[in-house]
Protein backbone atom coordinates (compact mmCIF):
# COMPACT_ATOMS: atom_id res chain seq x y z
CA UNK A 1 105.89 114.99 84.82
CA UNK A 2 102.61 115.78 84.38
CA UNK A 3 99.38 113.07 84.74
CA UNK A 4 98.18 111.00 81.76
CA UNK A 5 95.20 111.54 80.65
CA UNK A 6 92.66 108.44 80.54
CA UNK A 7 93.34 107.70 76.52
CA UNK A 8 96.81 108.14 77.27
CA UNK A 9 96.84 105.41 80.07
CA UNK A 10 94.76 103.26 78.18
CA UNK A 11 97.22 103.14 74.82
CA UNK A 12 100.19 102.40 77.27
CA UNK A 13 98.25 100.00 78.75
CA UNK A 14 97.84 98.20 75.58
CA UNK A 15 101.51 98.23 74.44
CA UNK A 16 102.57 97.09 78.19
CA UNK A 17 100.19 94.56 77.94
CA UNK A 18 101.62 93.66 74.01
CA UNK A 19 105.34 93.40 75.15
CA UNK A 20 104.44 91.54 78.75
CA UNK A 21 102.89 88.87 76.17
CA UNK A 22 105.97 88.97 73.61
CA UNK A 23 108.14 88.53 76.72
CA UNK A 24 106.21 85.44 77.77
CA UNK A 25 106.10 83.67 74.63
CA UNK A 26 109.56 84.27 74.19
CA UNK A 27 110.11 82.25 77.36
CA UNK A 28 107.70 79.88 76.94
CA UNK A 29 109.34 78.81 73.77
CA UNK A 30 112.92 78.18 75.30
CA UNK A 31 111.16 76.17 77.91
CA UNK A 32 109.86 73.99 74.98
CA UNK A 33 113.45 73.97 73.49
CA UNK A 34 114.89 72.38 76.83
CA UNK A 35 112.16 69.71 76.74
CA UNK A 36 112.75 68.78 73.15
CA UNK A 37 116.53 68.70 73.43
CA UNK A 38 115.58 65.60 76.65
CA UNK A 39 113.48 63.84 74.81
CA UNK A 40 115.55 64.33 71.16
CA UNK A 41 118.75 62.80 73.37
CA UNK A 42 116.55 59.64 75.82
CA UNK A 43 115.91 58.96 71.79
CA UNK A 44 118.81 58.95 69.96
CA UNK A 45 120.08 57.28 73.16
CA UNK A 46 117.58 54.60 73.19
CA UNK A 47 118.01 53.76 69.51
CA UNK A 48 121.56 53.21 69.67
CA UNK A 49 121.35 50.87 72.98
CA UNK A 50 118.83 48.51 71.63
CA UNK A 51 119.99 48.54 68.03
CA UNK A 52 122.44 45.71 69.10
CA UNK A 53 123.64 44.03 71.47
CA UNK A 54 127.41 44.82 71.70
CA UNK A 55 125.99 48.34 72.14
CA UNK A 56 127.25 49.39 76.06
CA UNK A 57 124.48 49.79 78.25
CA UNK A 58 126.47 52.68 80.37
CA UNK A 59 125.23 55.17 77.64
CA UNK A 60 122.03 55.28 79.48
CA UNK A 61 123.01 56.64 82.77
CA UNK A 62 125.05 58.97 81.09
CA UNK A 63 122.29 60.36 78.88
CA UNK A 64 119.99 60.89 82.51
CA UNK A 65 122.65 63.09 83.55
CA UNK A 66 122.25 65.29 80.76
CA UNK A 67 118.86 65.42 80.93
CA UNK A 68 119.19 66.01 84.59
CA UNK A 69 121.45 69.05 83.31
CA UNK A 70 118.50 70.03 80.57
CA UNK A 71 116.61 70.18 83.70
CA UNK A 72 118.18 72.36 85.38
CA UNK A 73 118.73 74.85 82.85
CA UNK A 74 114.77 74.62 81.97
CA UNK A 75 114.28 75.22 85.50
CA UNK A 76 115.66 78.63 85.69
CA UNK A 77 113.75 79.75 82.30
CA UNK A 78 110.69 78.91 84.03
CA UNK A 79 111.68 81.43 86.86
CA UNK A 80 112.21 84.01 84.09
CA UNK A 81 109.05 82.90 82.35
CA UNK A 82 107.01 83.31 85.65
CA UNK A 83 107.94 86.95 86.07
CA UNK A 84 106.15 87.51 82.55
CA UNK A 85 103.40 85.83 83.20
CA UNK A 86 102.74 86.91 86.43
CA UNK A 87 102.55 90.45 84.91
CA UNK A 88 100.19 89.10 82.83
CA UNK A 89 97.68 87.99 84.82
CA UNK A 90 97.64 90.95 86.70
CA UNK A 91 97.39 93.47 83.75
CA UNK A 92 93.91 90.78 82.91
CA UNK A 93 92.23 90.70 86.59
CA UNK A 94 93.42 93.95 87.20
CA UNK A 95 92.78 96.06 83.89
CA UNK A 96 91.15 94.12 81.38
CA UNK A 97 88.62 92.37 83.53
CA UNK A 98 87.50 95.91 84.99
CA UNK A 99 86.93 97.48 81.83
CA UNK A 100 84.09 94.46 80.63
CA UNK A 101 83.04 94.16 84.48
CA UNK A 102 79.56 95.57 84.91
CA UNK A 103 79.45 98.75 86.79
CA UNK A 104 78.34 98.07 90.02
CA UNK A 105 81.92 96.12 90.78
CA UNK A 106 84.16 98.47 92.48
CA UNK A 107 87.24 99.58 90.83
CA UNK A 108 90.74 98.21 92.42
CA UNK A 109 93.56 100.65 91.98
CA UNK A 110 95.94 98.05 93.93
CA UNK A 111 97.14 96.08 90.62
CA UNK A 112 98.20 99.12 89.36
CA UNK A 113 100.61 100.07 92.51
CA UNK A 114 102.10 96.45 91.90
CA UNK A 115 103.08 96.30 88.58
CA UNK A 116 105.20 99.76 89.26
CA UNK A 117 106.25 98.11 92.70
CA UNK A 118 107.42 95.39 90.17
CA UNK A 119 108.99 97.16 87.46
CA UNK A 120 110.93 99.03 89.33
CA UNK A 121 112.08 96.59 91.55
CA UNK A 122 111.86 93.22 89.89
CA UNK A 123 112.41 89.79 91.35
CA UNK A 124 111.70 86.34 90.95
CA UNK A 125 107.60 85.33 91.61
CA UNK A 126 109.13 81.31 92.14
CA UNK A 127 111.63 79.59 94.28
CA UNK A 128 114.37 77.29 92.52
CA UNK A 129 113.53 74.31 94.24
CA UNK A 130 109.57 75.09 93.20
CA UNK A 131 110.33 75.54 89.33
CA UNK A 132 113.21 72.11 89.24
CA UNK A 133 110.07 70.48 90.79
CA UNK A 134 107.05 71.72 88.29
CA UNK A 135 109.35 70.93 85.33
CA UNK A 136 110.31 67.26 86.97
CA UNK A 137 106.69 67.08 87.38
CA UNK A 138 105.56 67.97 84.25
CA UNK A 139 107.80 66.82 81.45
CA UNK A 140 111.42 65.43 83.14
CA UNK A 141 109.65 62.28 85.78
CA UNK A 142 108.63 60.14 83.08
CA UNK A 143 111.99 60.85 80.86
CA UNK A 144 114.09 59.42 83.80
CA UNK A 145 111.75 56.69 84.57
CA UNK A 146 111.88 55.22 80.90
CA UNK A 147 115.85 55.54 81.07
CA UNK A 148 115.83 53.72 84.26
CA UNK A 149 113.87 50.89 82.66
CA UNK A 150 115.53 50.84 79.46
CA UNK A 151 118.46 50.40 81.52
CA UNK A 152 117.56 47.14 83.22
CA UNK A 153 115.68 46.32 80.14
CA UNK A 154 119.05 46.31 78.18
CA UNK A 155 121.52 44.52 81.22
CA UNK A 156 118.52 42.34 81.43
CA UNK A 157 118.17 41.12 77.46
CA UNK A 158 121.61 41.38 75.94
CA UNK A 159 123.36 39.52 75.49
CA UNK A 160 120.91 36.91 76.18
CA UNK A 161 118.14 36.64 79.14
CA UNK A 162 119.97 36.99 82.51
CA UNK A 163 119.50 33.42 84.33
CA UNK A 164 119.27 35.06 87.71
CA UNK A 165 119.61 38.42 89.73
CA UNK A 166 123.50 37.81 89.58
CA UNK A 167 124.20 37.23 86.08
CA UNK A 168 122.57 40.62 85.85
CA UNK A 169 124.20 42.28 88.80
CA UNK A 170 127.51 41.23 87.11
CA UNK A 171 126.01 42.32 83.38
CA UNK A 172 126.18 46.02 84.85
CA UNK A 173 129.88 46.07 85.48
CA UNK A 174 131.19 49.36 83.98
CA UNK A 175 135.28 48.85 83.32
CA UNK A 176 136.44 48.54 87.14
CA UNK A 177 133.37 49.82 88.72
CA UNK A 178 131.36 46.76 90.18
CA UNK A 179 128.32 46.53 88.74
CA UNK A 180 126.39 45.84 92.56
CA UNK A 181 127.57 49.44 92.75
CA UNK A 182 126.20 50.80 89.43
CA UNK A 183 122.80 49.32 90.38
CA UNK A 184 122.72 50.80 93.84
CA UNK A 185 123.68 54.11 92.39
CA UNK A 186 120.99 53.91 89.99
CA UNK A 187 118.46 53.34 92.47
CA UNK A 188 119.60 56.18 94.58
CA UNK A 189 119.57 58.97 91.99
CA UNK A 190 116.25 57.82 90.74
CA UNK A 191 114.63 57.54 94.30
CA UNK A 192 116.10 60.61 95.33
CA UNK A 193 114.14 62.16 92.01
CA UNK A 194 111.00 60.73 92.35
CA UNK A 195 110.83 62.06 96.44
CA UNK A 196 112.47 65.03 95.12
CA UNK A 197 109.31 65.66 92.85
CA UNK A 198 106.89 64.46 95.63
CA UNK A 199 108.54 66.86 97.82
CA UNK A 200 107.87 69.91 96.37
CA UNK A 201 103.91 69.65 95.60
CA UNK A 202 103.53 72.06 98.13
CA UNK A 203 105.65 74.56 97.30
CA UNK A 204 102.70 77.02 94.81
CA UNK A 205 104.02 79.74 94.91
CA UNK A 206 104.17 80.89 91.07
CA UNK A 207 101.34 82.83 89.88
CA UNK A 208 100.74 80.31 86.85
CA UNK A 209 98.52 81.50 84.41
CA UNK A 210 94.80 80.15 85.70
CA UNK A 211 94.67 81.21 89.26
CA UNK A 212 91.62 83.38 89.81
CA UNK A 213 91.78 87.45 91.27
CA UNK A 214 91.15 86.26 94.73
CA UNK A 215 94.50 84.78 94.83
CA UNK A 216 96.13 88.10 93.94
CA UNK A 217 96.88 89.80 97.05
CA UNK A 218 98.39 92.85 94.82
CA UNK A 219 100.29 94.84 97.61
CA UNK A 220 103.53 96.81 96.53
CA UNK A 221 106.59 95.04 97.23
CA UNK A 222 104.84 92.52 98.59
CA UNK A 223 106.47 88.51 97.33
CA UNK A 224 104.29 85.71 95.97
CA UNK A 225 105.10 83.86 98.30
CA UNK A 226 102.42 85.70 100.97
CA UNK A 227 100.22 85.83 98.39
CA UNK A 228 99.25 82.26 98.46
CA UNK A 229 99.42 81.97 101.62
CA UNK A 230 96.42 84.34 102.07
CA UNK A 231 94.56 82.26 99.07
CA UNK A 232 95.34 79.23 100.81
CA UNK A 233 92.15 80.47 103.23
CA UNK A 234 89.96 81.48 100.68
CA UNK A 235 86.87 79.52 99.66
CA UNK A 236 86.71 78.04 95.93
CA UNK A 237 84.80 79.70 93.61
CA UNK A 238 81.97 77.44 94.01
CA UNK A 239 82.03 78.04 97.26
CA UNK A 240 82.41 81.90 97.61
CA UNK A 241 79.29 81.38 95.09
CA UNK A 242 77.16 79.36 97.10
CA UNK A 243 77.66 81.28 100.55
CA UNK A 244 77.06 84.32 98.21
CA UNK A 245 73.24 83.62 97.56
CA UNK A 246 72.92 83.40 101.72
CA UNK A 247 74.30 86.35 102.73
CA UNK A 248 74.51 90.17 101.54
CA UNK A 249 76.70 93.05 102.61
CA UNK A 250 76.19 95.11 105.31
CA UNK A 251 77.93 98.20 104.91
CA UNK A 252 80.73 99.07 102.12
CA UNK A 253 83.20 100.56 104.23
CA UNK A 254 83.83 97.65 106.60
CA UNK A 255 83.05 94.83 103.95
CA UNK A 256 81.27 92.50 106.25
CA UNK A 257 78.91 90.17 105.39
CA UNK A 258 75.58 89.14 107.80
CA UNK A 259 72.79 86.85 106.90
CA UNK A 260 68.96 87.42 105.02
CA UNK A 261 67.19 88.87 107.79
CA UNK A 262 62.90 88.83 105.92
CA UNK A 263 61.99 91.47 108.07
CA UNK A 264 64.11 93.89 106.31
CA UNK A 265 62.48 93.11 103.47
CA UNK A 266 60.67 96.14 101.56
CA UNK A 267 57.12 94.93 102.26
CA UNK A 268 58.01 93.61 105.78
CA UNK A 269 59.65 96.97 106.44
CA UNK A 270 56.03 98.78 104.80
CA UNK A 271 54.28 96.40 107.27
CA UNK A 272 56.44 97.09 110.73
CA UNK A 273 56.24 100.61 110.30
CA UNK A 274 52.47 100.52 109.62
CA UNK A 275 52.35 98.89 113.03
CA UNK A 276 54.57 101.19 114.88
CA UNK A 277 51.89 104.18 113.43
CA UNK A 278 48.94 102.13 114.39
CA UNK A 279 50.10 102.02 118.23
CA UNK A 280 51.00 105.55 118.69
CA UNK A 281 48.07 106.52 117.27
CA UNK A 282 45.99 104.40 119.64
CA UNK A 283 48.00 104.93 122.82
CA UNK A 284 46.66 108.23 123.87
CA UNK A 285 43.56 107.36 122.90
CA UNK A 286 43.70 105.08 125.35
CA UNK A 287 45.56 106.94 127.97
């Protein structure tokens, strides 16, 4: 197969970078469906509880586990939807941002090797735990937590007022399942989703969309999950910026950087050398 030519790479650059979009937005619209179908249901669900009070409270719990179930199935789009937009990003700090970078940046071949790396051996950029817990995070934490208070909201109110803690314990009686039970149930699965979402801030490692090119690490067959790792150590933006206007690079090949020194300054080098002239030329006069 012989080598593209540069107008050739650049056209099938474009229509990769056309149908990594189209795949993205195609994904990012079922995650959108999911989230609408929860919130459509808590709804529906609500209205019918509250709009009397013969209306059985136990609808409520059993709407949370379908949106527990919404949840889940949102949660694997998202890993789907990552892959996309991974491939994204990387065709824009890679590619995109290269062609309107000024030409003293230095080109970086290494996206390039990655998205092949990728393509031909694809895999998931995000853990499952990772994308249950951005979802919860995002959209599904405050869908349970208004179900869990509509739910003692309702035992609570209807018929009438509950007179103490055990009118309403009793008011949650489901058929021949006490109702001290229901309520303890109800607080486990609820406090085992809110530490569930606490749990699993840490876990970054999806691409998203906004992360800057430093935090690409774009090695061949390399998983996302090293890649933040080794961002995890590099300075913010602001940072890198500030340290920038203190230091300059020594040498291209090795990449390090060493501080200002002013007598390598132009005129201070014009001066020093001056000097060194002056004393030879005086020293065997001397002699």
């Amino acid at each position: 197969m012989r080598r593209m030519s540069p107008a050739e790479f650049n056209t099938a650059m474009i229509h990769f970078y056309r149908g990594e979009v189209q795949r993205s937005n195609t994904w990012r619209n079922r995650l959108d469906t999911t989230t609408n179908w929860a919130v459509l249901t808590a709804g529906a669900t609500l209205s019918f509880v509250f709009s009397s009070q013969s209306n059985p409270h136990f609808v409520i719990p059993i709407n949370s586990i379908l949106v527990a179930i919404f949840l889940l199935m949102e949660a694997r789009r998202y890993r789907y939807y990552e892959i996309w937009s991974s491939r994204v990003r990387v065709i824009e700090t890679g590619y995109l941002a290269q062609l309107m970078a000024p030409d003293s940046v230095p080109t970086d071949e290494a996206w390039a090797e990655h998205l092949a790396a990728d393509l031909i051996t694809p895999h998931f950029t995000i853990t499952e735990w990772e994308a249950v817990g951005r979802r919860l995070r995002r959209n599904y934490l405050w869908i349970f937590a208004l179900l869990a208070l509509s739910w003692n909201l309702k035992v609570y109110l209807h018929p009438l007022p509950a007179r103490d803690f055990n009118a309403f314990i009793d008011r949650a009686t489901v058929g021949i399942v006490p109702g001290w039970l229901v309520f303890v149930i109800g607080v486990i699965f609820n406090a085992a989703i809110a530490i569930f979402a606490i749990g699993t801030v840490r876990l970054r490692e999806a691409t998203g969309e906004v992360l800057p090119q430093h935090q690409f690490s774009l090695r061949p067959l390399q998983r996302v999950t090293s890649w933040t790792r080794s961002a995890a150590s590099v300075p913010r933006t602001t940072l890198r910026a500030r340290r920038a206007r203190q230091r300059v690079r020594s040498g291209s090949a090795t990449g390090e950087f060493r501080k200002i020194d002013i007598t390598e300054t132009p005129d201070r080098k014009r001066e020093s050398e001056f000097r060194i002239q002056e004393s030879e030329v005086k020293g065997p006069g001397i002699a």
